[in-house]
C-alpha atoms as a PDB file:
ATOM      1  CA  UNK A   1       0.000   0.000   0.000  1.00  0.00           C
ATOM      2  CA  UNK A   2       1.102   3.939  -0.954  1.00  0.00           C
ATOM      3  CA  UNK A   3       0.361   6.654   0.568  1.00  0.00           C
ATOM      4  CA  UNK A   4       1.290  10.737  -0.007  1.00  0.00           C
ATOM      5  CA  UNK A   5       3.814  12.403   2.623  1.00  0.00           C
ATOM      6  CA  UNK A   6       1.322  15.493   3.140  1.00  0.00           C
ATOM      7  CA  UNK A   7       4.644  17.693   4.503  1.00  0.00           C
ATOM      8  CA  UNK A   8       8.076  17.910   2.819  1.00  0.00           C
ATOM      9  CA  UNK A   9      10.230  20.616   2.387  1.00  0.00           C
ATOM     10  CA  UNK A  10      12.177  22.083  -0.474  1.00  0.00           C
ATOM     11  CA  UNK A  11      15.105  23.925   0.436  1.00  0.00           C
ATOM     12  CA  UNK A  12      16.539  27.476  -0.128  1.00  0.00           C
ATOM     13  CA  UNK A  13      18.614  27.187  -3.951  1.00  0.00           C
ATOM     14  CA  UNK A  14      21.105  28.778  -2.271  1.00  0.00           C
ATOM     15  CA  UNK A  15      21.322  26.506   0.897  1.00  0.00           C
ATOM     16  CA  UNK A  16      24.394  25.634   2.544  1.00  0.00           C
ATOM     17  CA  UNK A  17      24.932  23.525   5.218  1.00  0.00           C
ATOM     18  CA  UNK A  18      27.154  25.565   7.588  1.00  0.00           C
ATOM     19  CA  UNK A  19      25.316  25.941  10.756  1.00  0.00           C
ATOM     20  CA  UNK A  20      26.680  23.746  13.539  1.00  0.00           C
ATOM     21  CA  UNK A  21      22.725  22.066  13.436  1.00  0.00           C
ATOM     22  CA  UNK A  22      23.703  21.347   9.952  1.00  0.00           C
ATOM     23  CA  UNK A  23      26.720  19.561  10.240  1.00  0.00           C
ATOM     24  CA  UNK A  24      25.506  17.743  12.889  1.00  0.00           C
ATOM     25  CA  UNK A  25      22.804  16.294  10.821  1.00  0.00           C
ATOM     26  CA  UNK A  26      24.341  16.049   8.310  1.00  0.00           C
ATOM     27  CA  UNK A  27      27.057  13.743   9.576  1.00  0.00           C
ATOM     28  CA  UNK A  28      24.147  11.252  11.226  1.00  0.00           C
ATOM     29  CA  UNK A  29      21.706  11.063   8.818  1.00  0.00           C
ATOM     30  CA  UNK A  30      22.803  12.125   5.454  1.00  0.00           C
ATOM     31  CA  UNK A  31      22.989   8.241   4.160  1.00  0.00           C
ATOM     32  CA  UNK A  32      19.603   7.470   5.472  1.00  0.00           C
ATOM     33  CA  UNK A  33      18.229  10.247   3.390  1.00  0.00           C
ATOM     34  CA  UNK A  34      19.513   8.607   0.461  1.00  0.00           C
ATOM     35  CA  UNK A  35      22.783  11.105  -0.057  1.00  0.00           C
ATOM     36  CA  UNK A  36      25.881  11.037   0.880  1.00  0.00           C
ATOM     37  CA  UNK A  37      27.048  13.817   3.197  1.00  0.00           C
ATOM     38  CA  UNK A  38      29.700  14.961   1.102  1.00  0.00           C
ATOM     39  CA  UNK A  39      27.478  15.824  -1.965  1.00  0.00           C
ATOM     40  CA  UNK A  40      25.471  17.899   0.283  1.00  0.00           C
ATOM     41  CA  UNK A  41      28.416  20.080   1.401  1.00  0.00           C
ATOM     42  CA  UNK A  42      29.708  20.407  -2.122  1.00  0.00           C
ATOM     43  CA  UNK A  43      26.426  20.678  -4.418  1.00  0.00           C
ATOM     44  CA  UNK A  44      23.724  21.071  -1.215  1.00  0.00           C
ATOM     45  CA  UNK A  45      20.737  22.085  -3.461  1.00  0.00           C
ATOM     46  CA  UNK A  46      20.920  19.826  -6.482  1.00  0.00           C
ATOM     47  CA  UNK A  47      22.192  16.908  -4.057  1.00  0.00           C
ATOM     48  CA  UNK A  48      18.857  17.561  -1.774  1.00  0.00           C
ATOM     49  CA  UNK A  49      16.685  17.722  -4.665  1.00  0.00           C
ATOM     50  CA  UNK A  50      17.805  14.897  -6.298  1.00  0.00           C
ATOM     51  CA  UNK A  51      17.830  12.695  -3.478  1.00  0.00           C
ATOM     52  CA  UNK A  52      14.458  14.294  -1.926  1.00  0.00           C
ATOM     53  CA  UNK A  53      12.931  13.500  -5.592  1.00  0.00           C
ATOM     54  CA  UNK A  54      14.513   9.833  -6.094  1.00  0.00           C
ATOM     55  CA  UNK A  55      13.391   8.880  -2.632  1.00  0.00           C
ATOM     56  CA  UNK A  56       9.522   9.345  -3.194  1.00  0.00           C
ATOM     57  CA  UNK A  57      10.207   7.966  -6.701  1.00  0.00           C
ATOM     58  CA  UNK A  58      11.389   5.042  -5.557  1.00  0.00           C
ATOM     59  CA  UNK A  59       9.624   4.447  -2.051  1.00  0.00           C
ATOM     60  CA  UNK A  60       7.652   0.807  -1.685  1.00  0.00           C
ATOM     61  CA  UNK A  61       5.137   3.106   0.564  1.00  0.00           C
ATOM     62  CA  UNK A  62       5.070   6.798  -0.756  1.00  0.00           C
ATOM     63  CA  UNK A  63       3.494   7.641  -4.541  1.00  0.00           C
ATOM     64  CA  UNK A  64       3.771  11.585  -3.964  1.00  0.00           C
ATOM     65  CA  UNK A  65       4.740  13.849  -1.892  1.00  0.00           C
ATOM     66  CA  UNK A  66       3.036  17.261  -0.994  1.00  0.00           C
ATOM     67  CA  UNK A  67       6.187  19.415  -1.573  1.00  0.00           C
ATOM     68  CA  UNK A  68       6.566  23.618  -0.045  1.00  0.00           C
ATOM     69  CA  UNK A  69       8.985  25.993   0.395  1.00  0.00           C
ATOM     70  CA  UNK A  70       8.704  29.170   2.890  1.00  0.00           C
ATOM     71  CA  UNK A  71       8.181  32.925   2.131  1.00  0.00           C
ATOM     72  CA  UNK A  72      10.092  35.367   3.422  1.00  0.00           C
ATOM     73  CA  UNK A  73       9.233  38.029   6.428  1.00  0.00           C
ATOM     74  CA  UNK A  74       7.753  41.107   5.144  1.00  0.00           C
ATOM     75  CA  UNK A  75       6.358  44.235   6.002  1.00  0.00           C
ATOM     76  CA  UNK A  76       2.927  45.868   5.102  1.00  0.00           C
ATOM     77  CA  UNK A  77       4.291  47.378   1.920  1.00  0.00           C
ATOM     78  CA  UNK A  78       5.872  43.938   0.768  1.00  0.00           C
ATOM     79  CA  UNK A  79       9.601  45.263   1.702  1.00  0.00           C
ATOM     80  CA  UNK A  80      11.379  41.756   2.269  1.00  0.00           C
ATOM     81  CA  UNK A  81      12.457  41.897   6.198  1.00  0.00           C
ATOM     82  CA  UNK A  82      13.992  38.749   6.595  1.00  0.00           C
ATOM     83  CA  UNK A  83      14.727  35.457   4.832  1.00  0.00           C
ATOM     84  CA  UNK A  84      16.410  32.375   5.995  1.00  0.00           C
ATOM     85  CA  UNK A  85      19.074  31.379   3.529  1.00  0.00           C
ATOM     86  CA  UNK A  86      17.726  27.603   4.456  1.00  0.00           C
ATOM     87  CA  UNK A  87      14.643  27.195   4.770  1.00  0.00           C
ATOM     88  CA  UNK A  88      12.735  29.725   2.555  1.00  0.00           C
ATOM     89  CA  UNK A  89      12.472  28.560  -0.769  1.00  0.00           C
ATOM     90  CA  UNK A  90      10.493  30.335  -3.790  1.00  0.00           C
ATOM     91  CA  UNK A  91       7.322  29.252  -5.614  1.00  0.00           C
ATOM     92  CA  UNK A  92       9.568  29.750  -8.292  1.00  0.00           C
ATOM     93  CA  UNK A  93      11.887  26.997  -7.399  1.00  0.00           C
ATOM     94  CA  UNK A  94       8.883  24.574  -6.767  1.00  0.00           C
ATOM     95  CA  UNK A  95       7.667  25.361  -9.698  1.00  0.00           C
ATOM     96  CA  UNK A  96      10.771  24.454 -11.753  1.00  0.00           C
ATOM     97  CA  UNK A  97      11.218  21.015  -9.787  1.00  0.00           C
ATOM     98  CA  UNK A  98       7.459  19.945  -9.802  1.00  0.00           C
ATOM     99  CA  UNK A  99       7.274  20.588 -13.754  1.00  0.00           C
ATOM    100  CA  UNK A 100      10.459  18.107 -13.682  1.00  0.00           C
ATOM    101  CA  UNK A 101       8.867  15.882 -11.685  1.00  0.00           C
ATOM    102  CA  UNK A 102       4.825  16.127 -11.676  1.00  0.00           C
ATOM    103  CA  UNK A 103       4.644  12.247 -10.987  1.00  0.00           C
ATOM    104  CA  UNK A 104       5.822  12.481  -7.811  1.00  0.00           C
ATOM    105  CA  UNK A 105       5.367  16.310  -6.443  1.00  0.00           C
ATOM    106  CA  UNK A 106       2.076  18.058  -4.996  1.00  0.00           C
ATOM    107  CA  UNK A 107       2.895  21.662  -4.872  1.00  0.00           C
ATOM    108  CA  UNK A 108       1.269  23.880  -2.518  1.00  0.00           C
ATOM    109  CA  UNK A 109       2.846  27.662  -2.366  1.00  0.00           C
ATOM    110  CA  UNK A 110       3.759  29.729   0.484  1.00  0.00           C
ATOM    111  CA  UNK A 111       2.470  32.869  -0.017  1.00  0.00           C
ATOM    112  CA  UNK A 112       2.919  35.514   3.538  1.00  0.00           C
ATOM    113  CA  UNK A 113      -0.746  37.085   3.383  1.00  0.00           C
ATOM    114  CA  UNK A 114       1.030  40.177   4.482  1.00  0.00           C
ATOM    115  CA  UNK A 115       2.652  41.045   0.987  1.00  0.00           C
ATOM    116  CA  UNK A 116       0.269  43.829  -1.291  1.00  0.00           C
ATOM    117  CA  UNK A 117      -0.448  41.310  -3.770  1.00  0.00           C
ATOM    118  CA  UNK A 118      -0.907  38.183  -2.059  1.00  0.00           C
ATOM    119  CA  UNK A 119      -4.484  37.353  -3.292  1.00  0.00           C
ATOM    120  CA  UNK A 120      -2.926  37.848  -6.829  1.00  0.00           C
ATOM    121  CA  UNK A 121      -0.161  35.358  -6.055  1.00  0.00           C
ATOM    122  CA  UNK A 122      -2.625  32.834  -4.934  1.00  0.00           C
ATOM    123  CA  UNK A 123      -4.502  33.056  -8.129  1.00  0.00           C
ATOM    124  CA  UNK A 124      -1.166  33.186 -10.110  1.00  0.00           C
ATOM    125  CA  UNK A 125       0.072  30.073  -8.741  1.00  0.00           C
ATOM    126  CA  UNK A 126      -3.573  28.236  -8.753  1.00  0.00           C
ATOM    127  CA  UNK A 127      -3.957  28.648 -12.293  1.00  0.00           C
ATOM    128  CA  UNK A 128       0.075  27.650 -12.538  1.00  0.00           C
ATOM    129  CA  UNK A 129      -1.125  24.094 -10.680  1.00  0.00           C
ATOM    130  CA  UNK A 130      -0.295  24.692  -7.311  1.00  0.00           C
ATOM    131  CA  UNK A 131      -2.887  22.552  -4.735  1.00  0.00           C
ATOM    132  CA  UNK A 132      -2.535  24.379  -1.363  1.00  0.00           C
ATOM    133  CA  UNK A 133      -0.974  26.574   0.491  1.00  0.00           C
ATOM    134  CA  UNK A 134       1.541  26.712   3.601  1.00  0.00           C
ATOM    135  CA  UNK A 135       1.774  28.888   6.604  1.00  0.00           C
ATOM    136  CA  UNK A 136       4.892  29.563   8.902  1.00  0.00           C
ATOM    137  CA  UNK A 137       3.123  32.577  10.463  1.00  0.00           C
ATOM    138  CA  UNK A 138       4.975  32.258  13.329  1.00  0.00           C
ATOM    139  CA  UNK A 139       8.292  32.995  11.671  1.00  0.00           C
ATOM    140  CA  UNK A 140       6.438  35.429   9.930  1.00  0.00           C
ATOM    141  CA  UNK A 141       4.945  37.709  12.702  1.00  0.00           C
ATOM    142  CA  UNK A 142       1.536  36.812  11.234  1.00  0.00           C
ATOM    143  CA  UNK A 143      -1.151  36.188  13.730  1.00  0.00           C
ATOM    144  CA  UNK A 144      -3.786  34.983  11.753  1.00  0.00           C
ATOM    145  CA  UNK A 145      -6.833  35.857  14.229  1.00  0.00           C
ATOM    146  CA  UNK A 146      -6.418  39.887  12.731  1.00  0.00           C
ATOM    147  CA  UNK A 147      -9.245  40.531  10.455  1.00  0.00           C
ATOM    148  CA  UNK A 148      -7.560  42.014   7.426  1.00  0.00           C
ATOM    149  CA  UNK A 149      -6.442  38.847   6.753  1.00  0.00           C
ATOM    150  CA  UNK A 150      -9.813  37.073   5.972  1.00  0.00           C
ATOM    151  CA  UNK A 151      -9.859  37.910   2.336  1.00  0.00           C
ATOM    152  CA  UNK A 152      -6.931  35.530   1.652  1.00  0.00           C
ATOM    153  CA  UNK A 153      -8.473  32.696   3.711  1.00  0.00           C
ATOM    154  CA  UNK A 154     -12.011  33.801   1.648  1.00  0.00           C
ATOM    155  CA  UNK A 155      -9.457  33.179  -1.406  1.00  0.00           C
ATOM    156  CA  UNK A 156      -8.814  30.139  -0.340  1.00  0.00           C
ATOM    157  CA  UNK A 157     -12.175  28.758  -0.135  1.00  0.00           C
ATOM    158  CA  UNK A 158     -12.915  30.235  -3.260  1.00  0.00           C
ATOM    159  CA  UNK A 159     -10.271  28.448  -4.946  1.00  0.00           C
ATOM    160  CA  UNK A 160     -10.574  24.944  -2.881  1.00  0.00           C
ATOM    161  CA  UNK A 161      -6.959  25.346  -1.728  1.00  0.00           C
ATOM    162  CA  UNK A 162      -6.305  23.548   1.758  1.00  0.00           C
ATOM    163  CA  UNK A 163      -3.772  25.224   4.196  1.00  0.00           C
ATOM    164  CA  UNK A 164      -1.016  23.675   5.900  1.00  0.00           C
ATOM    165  CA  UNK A 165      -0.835  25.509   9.744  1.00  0.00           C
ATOM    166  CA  UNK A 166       2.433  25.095  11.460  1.00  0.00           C
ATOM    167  CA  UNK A 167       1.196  24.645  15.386  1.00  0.00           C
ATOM    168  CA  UNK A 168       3.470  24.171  18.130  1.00  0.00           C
ATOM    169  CA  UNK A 169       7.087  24.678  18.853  1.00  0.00           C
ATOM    170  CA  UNK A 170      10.017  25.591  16.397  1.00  0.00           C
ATOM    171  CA  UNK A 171      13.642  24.868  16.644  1.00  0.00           C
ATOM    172  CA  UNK A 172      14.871  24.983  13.156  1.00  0.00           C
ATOM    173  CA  UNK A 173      14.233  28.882  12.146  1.00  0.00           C
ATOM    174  CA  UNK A 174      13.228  32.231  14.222  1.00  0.00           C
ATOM    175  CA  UNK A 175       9.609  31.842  16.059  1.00  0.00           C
ATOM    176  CA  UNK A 176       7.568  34.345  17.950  1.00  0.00           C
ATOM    177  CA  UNK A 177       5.588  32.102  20.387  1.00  0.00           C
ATOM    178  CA  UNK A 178       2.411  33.856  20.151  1.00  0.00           C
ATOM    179  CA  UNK A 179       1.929  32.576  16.625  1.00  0.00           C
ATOM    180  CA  UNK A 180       2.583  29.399  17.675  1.00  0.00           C
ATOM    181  CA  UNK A 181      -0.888  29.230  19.053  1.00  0.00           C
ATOM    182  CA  UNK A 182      -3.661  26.709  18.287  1.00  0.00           C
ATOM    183  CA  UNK A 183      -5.757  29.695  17.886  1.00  0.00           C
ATOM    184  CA  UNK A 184      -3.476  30.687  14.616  1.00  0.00           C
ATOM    185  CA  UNK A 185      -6.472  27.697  13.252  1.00  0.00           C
ATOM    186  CA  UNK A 186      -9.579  29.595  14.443  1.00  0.00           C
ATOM    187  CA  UNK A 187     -10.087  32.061  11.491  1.00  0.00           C
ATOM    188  CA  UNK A 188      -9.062  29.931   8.751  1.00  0.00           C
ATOM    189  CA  UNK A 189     -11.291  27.259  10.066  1.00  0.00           C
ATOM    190  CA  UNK A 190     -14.432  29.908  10.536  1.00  0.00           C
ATOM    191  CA  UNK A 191     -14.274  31.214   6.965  1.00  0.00           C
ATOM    192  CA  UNK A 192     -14.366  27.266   6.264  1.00  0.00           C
ATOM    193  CA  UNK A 193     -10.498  26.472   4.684  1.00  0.00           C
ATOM    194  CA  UNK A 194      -9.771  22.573   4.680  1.00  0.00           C
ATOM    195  CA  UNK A 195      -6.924  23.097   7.238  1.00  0.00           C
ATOM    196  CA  UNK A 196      -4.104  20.561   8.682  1.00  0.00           C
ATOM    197  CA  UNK A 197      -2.319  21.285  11.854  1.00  0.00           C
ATOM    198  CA  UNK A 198       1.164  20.335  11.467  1.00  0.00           C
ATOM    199  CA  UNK A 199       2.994  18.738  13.967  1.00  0.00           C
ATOM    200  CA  UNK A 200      -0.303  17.508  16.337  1.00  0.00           C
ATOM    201  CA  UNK A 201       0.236  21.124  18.193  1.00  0.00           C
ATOM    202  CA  UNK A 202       3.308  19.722  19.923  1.00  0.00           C
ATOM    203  CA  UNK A 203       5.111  22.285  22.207  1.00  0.00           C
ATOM    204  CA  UNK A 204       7.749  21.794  24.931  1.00  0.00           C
ATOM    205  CA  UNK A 205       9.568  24.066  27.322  1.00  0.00           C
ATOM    206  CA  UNK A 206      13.581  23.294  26.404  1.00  0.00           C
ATOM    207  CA  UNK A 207      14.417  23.985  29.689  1.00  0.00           C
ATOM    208  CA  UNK A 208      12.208  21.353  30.728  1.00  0.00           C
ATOM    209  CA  UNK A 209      14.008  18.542  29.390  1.00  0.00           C
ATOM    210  CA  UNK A 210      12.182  15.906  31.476  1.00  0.00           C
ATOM    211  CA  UNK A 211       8.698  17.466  31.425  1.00  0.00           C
ATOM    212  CA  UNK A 212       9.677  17.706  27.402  1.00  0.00           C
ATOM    213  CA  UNK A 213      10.306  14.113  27.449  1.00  0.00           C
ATOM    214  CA  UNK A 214       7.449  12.703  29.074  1.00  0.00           C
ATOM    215  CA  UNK A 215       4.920   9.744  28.140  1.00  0.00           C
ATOM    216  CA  UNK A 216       2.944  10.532  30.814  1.00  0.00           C
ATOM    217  CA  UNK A 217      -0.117  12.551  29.397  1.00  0.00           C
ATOM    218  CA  UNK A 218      -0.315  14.750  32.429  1.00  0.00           C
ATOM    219  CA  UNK A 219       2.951  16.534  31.008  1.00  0.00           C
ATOM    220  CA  UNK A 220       1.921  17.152  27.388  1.00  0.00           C
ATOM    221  CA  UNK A 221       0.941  20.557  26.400  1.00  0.00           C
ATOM    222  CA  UNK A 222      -2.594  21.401  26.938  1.00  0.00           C
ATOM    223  CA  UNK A 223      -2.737  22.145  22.962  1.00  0.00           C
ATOM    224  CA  UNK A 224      -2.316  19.121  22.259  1.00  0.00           C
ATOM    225  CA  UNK A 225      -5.361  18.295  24.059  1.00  0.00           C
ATOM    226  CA  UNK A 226      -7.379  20.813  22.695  1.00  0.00           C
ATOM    227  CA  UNK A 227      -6.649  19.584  18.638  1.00  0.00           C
ATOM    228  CA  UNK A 228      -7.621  16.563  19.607  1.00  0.00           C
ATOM    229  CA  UNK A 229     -11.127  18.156  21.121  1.00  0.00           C
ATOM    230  CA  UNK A 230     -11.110  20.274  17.536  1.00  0.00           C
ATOM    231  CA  UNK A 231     -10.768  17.652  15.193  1.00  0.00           C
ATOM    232  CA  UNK A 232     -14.009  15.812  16.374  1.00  0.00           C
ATOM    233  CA  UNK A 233     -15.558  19.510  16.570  1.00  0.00           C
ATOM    234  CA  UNK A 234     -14.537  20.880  12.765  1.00  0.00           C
ATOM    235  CA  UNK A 235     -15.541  18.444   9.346  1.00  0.00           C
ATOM    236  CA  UNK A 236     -12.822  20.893   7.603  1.00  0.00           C
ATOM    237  CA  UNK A 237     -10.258  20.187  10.389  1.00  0.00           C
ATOM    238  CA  UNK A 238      -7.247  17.450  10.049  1.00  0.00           C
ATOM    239  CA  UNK A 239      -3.874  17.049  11.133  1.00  0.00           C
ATOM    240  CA  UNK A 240      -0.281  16.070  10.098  1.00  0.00           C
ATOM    241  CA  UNK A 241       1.917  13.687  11.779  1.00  0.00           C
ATOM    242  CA  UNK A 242       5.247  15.311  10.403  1.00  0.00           C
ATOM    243  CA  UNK A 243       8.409  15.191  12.635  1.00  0.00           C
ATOM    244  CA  UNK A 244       6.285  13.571  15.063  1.00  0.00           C
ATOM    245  CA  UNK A 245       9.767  10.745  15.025  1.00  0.00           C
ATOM    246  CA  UNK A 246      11.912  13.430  17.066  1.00  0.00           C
ATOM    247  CA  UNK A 247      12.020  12.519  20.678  1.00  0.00           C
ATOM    248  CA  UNK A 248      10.002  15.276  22.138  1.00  0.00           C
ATOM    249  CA  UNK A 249       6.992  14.557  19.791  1.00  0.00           C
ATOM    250  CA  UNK A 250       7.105  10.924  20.185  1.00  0.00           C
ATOM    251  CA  UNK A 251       5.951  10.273  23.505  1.00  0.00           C
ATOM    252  CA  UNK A 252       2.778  11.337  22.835  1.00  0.00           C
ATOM    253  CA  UNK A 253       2.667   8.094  20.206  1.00  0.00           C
ATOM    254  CA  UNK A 254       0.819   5.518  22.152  1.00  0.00           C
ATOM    255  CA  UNK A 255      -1.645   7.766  23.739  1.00  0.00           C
ATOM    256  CA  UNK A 256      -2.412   9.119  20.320  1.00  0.00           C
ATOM    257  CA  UNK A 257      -2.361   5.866  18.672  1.00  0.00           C
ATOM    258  CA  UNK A 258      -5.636   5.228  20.730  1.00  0.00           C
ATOM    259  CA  UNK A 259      -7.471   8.128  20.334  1.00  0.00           C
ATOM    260  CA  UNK A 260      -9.385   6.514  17.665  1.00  0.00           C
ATOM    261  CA  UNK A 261     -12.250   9.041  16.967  1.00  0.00           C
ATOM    262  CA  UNK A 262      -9.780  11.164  15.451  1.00  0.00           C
ATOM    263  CA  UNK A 263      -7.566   8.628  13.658  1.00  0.00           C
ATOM    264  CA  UNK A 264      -9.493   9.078  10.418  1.00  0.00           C
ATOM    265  CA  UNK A 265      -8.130  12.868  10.363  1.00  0.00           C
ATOM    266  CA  UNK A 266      -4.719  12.141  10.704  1.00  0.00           C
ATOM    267  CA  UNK A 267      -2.647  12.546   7.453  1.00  0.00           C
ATOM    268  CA  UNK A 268       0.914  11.147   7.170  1.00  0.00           C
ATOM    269  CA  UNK A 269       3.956  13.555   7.060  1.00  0.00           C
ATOM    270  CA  UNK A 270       7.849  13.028   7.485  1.00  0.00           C
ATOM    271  CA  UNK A 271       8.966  16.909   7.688  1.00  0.00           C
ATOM    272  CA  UNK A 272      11.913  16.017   5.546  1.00  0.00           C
ATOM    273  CA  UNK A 273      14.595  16.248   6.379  1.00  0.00           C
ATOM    274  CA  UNK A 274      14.024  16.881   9.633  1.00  0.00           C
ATOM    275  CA  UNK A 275      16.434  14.267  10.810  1.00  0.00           C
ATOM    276  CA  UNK A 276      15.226  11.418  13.908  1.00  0.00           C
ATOM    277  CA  UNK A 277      15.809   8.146  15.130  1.00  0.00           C
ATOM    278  CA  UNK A 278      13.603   5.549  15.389  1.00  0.00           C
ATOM    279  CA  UNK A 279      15.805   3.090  17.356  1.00  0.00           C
ATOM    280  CA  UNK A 280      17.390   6.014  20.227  1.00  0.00           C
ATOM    281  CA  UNK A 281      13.764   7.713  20.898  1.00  0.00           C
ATOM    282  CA  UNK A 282      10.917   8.379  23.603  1.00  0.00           C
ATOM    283  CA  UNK A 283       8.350   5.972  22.826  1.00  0.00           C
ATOM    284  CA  UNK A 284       7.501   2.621  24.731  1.00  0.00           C
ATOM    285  CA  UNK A 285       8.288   0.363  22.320  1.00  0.00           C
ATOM    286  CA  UNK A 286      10.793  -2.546  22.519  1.00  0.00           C
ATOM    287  CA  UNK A 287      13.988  -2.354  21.930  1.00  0.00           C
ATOM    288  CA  UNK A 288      13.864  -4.951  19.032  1.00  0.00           C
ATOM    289  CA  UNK A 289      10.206  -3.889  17.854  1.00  0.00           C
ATOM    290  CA  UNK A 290      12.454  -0.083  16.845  1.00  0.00           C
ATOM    291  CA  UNK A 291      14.831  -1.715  15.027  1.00  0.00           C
ATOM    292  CA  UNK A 292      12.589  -3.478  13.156  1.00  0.00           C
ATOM    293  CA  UNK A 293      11.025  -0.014  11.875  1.00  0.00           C
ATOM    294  CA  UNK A 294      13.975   1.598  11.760  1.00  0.00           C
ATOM    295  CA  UNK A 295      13.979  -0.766   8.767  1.00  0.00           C
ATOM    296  CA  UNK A 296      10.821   0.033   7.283  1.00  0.00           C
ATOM    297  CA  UNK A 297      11.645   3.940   7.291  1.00  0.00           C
ATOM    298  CA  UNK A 298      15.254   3.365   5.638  1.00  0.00           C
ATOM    299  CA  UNK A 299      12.898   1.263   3.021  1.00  0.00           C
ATOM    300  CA  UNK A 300      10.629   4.261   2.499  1.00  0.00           C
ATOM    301  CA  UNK A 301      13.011   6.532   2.446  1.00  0.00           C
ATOM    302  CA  UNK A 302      16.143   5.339   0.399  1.00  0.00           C
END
């Protein structure tokens, strides 16, 4: 059986992998993303593509992938503030590798509702085959609960476009922690947007490394919690699964594996490349039983 990874990322063009986070990950896990670390370092964006590409190609258990990048931070006048040389990749880029590769990429675009022309972007990229959009809102400064933004999620509607929500913590690039919030959901969801929480509204303090670690349910984050109440509450309401591998969102596995009045609104998602580890990680399974899908992942993804 296939099934589509609803969350992967595409990478800045002009990434390189110099941050100490980088190397790190680099080092551990570049083989079981199907490249070898030292193509990475010497041709990082062609290397990523080509391996991100081949490894949905040739997966036993994935037939597409939904595929993003990240828009910059902007101001009200469109004036670019901030953009992370790693994470936030163009439209234009996607564009260019899902014409290459239509068999195995679902583009959605990532379009900051705070640039003038956003509603024109969304109908640009629409009509250029684009299937959803994504929100980082919280690296953008966006909380989504203002009112001026309600013509883009009207837009959205219009055009049928579901919208990926980033909910929870972020390590990887800048966050401002009140647009973190599950209530970042709330006006999307009221205008009546098909939306997907990433990331099961995972949080954790990091100087609460125990709390952070916990599979006991009294120390996950009350958002959590309250998705779980919302996804039984809103038909246009699912969620992702994506990086849910990395040990702080992986004790929460076997108490969400038996919340089963939601299971039907779960979507699959890796977060690629966020890098984990199946076999060194939180979750209550056996020793031997983590190995054993340790194997399965390096199946679906090399």
């Amino acid at each position: 059986m296939q099934t589509v990874d609803i969350h992967m990322h595409l990478l800045n063009s002009e990434v390189q992998f110099n941050r100490f986070y980088d190397k790190i990950a680099i080092k551990f896990f570049g083989k079981k993303m199907g490249v070898e670390p030292k193509e990475l370092i010497a041709n990082p964006y062609k290397a990523y593509t080509d391996a991100l590409v081949n490894n949905v190609r040739d997966s036993k258990y994935l037939s597409k992938t939904v595929l993003f990048g990240i828009d910059a931070r902007v101001d009200n006048t469109g004036k670019e503030l901030h953009k992370d040389i790693t994470v936030c990749a163009s439209n234009e880029d996607l564009l260019k590798l899902y014409e290459q590769n239509s068999d195995v990429i679902i583009p959605f675009f990532s379009i900051n509702p705070m640039r003038p022309d956003a509603l024109d972007l969304i109908d640009k990229y629409s009509e250029l085959g684009f299937k959803g959009a994504k929100f980082l809102q919280n690296y953008w400064g966006v909380d989504t609960r203002d009112e001026k933004y309600r013509a883009y999620f009207e837009k959205l509607k219009e055009k049928k476009l579901p919208l990926i929500v980033h909910i929870g913590s972020e390590s990887s690039i800048h966050s401002i922690k009140e647009c973190e919030k599950i209530e970042m959901l709330d006006h999307p969801l009221e205008v009546g947007v098909n939306v997907i929480a990433a990331h099961m509204a995972l949080s954790y303090e990091p100087l609460k490394i125990f709390k952070a670690l916990s599979k006991n349910p009294k120390n996950f984050n009350e958002e959590y919690f309250t998705l779980l109440e919302m996804l039984n509450k809103h038909d246009n309401l699912y969620a992702d699964i994506s990086a849910i591998l990395t040990p702080v969102r992986a004790k929460v596995l076997r108490h969400l594996s038996q919340q089963y009045d939601v299971h039907e609104k779960l979507l699959f998602g890796t977060d690629y490349p966020v890098p984990f580890s199946t076999v060194l990680n939180s979750y209550d399974l056996a020793y031997t039983k983590r190995f054993e899908l340790s194997k399965i992942i390096m199946r679906m993804t090399v």
